[in-house]
N, C-alpha and C. Protein backbone atom coordinates (compact mmCIF):
# COMPACT_ATOMS: atom_id res chain seq x y z
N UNK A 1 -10.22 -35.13 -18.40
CA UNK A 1 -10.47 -34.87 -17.00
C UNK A 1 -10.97 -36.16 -16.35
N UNK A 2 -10.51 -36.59 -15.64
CA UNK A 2 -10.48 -37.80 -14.71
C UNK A 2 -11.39 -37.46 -13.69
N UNK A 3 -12.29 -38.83 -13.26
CA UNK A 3 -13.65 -38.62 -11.64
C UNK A 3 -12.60 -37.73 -10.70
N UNK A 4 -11.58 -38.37 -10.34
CA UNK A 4 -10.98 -37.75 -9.21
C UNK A 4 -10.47 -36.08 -9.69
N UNK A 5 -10.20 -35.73 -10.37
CA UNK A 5 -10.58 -34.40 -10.74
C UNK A 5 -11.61 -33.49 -10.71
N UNK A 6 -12.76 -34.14 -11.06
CA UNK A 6 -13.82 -33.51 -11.01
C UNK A 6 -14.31 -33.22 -9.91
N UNK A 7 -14.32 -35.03 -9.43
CA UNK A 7 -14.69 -34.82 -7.50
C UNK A 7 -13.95 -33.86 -6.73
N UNK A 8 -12.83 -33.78 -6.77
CA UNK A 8 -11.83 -32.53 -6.10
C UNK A 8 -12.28 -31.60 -6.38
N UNK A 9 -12.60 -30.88 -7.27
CA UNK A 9 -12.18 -29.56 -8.09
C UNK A 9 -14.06 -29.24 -7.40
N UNK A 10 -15.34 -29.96 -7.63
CA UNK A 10 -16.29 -29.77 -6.79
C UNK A 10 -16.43 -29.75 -5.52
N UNK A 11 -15.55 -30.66 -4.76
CA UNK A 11 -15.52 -30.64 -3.23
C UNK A 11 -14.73 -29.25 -2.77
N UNK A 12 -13.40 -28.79 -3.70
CA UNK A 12 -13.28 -27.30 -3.16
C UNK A 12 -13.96 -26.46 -4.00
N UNK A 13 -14.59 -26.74 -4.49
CA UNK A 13 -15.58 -25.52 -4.93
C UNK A 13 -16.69 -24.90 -4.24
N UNK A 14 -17.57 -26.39 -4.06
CA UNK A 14 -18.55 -26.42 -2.38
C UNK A 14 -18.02 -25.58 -1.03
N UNK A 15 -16.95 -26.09 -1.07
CA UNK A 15 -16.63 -25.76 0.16
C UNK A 15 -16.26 -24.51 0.54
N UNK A 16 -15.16 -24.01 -0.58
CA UNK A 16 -14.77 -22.15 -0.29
C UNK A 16 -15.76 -21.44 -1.07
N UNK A 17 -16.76 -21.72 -1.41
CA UNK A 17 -17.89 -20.78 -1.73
C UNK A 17 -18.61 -20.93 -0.45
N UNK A 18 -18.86 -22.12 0.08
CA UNK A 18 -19.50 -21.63 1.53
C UNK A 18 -18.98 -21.13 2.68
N UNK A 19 -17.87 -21.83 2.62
CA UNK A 19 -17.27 -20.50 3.46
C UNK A 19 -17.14 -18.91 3.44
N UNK A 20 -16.71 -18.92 1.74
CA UNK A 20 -16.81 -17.44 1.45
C UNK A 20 -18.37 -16.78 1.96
N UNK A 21 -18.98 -17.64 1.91
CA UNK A 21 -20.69 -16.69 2.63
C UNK A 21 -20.94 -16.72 3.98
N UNK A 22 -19.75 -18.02 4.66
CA UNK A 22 -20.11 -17.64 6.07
C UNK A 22 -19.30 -16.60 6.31
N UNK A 23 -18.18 -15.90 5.61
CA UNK A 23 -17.37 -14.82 6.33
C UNK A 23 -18.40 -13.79 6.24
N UNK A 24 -19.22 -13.80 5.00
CA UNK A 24 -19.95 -12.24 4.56
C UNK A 24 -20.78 -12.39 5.49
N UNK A 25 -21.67 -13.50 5.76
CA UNK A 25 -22.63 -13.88 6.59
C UNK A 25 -22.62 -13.66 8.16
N UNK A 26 -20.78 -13.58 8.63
CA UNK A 26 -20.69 -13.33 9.91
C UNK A 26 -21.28 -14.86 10.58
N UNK A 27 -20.92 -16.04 10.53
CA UNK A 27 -21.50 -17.11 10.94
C UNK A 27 -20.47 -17.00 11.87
N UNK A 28 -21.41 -17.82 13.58
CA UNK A 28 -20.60 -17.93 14.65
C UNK A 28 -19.46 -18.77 14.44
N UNK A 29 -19.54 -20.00 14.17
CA UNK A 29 -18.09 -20.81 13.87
C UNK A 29 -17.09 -20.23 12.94
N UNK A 30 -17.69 -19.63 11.84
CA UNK A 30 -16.43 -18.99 11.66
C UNK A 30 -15.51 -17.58 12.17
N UNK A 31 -16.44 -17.22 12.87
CA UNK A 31 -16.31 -15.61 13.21
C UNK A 31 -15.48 -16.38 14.33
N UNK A 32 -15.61 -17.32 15.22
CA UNK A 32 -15.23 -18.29 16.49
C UNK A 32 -13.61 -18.35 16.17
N UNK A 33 -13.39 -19.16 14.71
CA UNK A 33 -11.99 -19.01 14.31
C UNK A 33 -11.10 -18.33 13.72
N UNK A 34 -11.77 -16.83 13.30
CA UNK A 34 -10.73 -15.72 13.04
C UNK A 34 -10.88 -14.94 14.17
N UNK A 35 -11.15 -15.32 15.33
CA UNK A 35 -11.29 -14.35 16.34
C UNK A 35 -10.06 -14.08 17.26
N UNK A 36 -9.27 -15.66 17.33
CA UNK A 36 -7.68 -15.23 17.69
C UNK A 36 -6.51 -14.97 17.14
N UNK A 37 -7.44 -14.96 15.53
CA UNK A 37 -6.10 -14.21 14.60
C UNK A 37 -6.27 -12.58 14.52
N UNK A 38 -6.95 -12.33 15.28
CA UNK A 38 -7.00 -10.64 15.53
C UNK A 38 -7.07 -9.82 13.98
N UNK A 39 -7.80 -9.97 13.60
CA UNK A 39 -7.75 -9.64 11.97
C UNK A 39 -8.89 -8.87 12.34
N UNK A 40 -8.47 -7.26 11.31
CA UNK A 40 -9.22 -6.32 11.11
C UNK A 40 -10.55 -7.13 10.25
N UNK A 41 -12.16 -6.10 10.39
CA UNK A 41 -13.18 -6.27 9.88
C UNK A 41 -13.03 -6.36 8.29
N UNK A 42 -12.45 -5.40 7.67
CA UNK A 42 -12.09 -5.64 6.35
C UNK A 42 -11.30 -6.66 5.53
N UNK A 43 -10.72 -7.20 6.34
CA UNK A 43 -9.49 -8.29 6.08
C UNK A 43 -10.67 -9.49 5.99
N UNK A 44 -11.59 -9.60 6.76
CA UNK A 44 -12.48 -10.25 6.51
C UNK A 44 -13.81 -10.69 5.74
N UNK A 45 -13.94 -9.44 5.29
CA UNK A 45 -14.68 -9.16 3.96
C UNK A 45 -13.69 -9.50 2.26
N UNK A 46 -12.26 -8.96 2.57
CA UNK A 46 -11.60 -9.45 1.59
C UNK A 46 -11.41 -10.64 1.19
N UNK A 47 -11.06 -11.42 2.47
CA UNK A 47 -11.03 -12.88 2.46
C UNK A 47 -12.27 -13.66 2.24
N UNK A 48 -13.35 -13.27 2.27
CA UNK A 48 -14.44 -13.73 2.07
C UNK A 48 -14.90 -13.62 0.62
N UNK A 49 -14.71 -12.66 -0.18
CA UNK A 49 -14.27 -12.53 -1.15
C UNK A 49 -13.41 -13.25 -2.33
N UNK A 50 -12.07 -13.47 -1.69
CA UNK A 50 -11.53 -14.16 -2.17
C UNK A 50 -11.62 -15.54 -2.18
N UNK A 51 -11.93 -16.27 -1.42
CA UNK A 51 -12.49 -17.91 -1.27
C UNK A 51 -13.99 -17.95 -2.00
N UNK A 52 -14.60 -16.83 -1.85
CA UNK A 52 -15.52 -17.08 -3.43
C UNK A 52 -15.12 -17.09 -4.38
N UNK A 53 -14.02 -16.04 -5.00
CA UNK A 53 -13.51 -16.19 -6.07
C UNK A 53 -13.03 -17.50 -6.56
N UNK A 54 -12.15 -17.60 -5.52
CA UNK A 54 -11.49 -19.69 -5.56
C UNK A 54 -12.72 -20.67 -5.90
N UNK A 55 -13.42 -20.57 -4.83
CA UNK A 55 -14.11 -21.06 -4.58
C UNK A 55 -15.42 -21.90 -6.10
N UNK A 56 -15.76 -20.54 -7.10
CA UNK A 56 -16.89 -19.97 -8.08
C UNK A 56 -15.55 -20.74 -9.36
N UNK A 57 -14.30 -20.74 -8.80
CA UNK A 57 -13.30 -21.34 -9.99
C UNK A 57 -13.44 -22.67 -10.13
N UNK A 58 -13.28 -23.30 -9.06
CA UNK A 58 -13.12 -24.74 -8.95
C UNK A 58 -14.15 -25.74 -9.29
N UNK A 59 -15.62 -24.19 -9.04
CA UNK A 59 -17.13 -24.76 -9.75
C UNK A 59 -16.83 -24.84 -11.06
N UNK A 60 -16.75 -24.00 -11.67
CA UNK A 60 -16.87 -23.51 -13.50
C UNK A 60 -15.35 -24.60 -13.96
N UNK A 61 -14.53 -24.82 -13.39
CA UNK A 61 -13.48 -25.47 -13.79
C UNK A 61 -13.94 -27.26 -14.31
N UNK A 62 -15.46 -27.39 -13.59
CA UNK A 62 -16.19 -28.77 -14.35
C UNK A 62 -16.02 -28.53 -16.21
N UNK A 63 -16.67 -27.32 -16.68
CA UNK A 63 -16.63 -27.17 -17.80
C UNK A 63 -15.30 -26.48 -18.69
N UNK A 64 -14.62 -25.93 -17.51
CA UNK A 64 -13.39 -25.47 -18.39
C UNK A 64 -12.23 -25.78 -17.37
N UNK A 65 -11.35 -26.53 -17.85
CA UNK A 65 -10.05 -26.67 -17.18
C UNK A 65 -8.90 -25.12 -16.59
N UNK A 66 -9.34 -24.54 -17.52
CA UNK A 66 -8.50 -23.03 -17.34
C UNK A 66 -9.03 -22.55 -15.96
N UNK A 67 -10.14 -22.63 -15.59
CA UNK A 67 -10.99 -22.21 -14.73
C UNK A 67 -9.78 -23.08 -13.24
N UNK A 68 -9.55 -24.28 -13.38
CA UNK A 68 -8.78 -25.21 -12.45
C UNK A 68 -7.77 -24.64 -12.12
N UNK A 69 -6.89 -24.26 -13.30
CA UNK A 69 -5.48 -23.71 -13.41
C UNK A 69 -5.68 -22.46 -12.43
N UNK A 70 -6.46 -21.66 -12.39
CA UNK A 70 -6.08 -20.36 -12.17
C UNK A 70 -6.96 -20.23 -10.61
N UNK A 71 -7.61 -21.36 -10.75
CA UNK A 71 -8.40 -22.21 -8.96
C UNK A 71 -7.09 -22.61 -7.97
N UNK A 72 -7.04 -23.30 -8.70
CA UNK A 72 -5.83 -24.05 -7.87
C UNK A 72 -4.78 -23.16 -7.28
N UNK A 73 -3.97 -22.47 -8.68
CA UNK A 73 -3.33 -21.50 -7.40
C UNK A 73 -3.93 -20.47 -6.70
N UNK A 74 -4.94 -19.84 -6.98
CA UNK A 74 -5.85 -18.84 -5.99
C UNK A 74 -5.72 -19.82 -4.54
N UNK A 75 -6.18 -20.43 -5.12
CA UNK A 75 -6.72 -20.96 -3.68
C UNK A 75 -5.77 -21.42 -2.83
N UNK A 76 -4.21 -21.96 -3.87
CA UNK A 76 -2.93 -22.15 -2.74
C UNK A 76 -2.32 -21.36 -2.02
N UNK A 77 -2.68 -20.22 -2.95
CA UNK A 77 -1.99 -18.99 -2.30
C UNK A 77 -2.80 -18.53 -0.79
N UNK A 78 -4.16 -18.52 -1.10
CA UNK A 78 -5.06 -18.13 -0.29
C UNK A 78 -5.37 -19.04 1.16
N UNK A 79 -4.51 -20.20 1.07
CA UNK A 79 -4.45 -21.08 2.10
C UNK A 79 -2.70 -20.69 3.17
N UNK A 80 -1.95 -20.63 2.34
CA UNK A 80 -0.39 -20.18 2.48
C UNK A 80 -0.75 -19.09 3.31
N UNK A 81 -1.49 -18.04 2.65
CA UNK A 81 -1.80 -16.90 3.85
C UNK A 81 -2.36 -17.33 5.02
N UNK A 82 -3.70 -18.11 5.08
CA UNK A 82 -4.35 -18.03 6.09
C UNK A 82 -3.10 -19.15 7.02
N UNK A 83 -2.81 -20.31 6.61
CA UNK A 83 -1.41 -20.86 7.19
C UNK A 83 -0.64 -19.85 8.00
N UNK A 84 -0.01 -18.82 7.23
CA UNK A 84 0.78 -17.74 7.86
C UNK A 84 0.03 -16.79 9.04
N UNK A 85 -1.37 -16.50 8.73
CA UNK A 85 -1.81 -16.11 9.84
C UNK A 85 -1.91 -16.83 11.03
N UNK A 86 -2.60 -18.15 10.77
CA UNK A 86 -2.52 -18.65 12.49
C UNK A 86 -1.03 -19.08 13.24
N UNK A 87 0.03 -19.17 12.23
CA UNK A 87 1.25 -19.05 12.57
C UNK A 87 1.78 -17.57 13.70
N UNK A 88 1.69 -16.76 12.90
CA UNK A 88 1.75 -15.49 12.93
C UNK A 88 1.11 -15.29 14.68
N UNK A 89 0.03 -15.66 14.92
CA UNK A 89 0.17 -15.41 16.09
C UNK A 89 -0.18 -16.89 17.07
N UNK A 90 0.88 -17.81 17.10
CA UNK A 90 1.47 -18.92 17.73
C UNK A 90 0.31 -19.33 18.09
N UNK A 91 -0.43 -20.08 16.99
CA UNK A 91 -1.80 -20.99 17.41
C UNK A 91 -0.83 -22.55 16.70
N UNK A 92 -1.77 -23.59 18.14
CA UNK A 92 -1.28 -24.86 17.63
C UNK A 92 -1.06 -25.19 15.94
N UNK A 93 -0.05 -25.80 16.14
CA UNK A 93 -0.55 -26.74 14.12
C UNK A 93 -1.91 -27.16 14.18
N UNK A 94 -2.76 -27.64 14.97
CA UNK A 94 -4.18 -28.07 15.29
C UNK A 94 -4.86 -27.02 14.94
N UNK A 95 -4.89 -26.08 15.36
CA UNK A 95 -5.56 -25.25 14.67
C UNK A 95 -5.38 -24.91 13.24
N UNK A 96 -4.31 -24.85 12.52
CA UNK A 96 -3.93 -24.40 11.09
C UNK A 96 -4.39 -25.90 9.90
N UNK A 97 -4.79 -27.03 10.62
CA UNK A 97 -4.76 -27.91 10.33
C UNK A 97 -5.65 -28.26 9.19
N UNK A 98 -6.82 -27.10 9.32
CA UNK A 98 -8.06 -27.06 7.67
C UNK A 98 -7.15 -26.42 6.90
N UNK A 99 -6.96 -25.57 7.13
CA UNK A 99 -6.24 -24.62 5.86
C UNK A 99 -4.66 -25.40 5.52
N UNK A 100 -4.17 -25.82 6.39
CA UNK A 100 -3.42 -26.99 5.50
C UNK A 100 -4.06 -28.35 4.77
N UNK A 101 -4.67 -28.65 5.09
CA UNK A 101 -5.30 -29.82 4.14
C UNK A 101 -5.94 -29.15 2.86
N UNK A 102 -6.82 -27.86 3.20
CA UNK A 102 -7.39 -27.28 2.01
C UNK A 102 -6.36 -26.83 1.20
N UNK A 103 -4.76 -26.26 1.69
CA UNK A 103 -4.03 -26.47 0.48
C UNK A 103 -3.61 -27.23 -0.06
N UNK A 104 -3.48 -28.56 0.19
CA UNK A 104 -2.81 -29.77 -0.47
C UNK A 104 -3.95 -29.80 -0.97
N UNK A 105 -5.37 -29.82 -0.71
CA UNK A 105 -5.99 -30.29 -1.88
C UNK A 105 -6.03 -29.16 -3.10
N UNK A 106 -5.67 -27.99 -2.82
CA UNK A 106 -5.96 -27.12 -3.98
C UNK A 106 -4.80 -27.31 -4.47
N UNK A 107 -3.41 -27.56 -4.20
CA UNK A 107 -2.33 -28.39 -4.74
C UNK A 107 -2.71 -29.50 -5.93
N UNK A 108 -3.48 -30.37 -5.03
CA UNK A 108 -3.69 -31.09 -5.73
C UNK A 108 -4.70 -31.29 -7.27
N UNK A 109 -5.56 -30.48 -6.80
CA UNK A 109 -6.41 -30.05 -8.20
C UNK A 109 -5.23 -29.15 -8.89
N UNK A 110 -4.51 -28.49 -9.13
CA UNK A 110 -3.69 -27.66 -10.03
C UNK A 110 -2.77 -28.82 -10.44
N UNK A 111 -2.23 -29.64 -9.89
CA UNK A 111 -1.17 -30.68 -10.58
C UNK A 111 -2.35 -31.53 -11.69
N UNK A 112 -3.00 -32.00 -10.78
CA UNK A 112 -3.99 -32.68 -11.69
C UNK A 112 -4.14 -32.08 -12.73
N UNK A 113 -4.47 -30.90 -13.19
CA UNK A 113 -5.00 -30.38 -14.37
C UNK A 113 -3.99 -29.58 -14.98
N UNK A 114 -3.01 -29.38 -14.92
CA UNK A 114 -1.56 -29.07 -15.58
C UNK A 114 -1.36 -30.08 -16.93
């Protein structure tokens, strides 16, 4: 496992675990940007959910690589959706523009550790 692996695989780990607590948490900035994807209350608890899950992978994936493998695509998949949602209802590429970078990087941690 290579620095730049590690550093990745912690920087999305940090990151969709805190997010995953601002969805549960109801934090204004994020509540700010699922607010014009018109998404039911539950959809938001799921998703919050799930970017912990990603999120709790990409942590534990320091000590086990398997943990990466199965990070990486969670979390590509889980970006592809949210991609498709702000698509879905005709928000700029500017807006979709985190959740595309957060999938190339979760792209990128899964090639890495393949």
């Amino acid at each position: 496992m290579t620095i730049l692996s590690i550093v990745l695989q912690v920087l999305l780990g940090i990151m969709f675990t805190f997010f995953g607590i601002a969805l549960l948490a109801r934090m204004k900035p994020v509540m700010d940007i699922l607010e014009p994807l018109h998404i039911p209350d539950w959809f938001r608890k799921v998703a919050a959910v799930v970017e912990l899950i990603g999120g709790i992978s990409m942590l534990l994936s320091v000590w086990n690589a398997n943990f990466a493998l199965f990070g990486g695509i969670w979390l590509t998949i889980t970006m592809i959706v949210a991609i498709a949602l702000h698509f879905r209802v005709k928000q700029p590429v500017q807006s979709s523009l985190p959740a595309i970078i957060a999938g190339l990087l979760s792209i990128t941690a899964l090639v890495i550790n393949i």
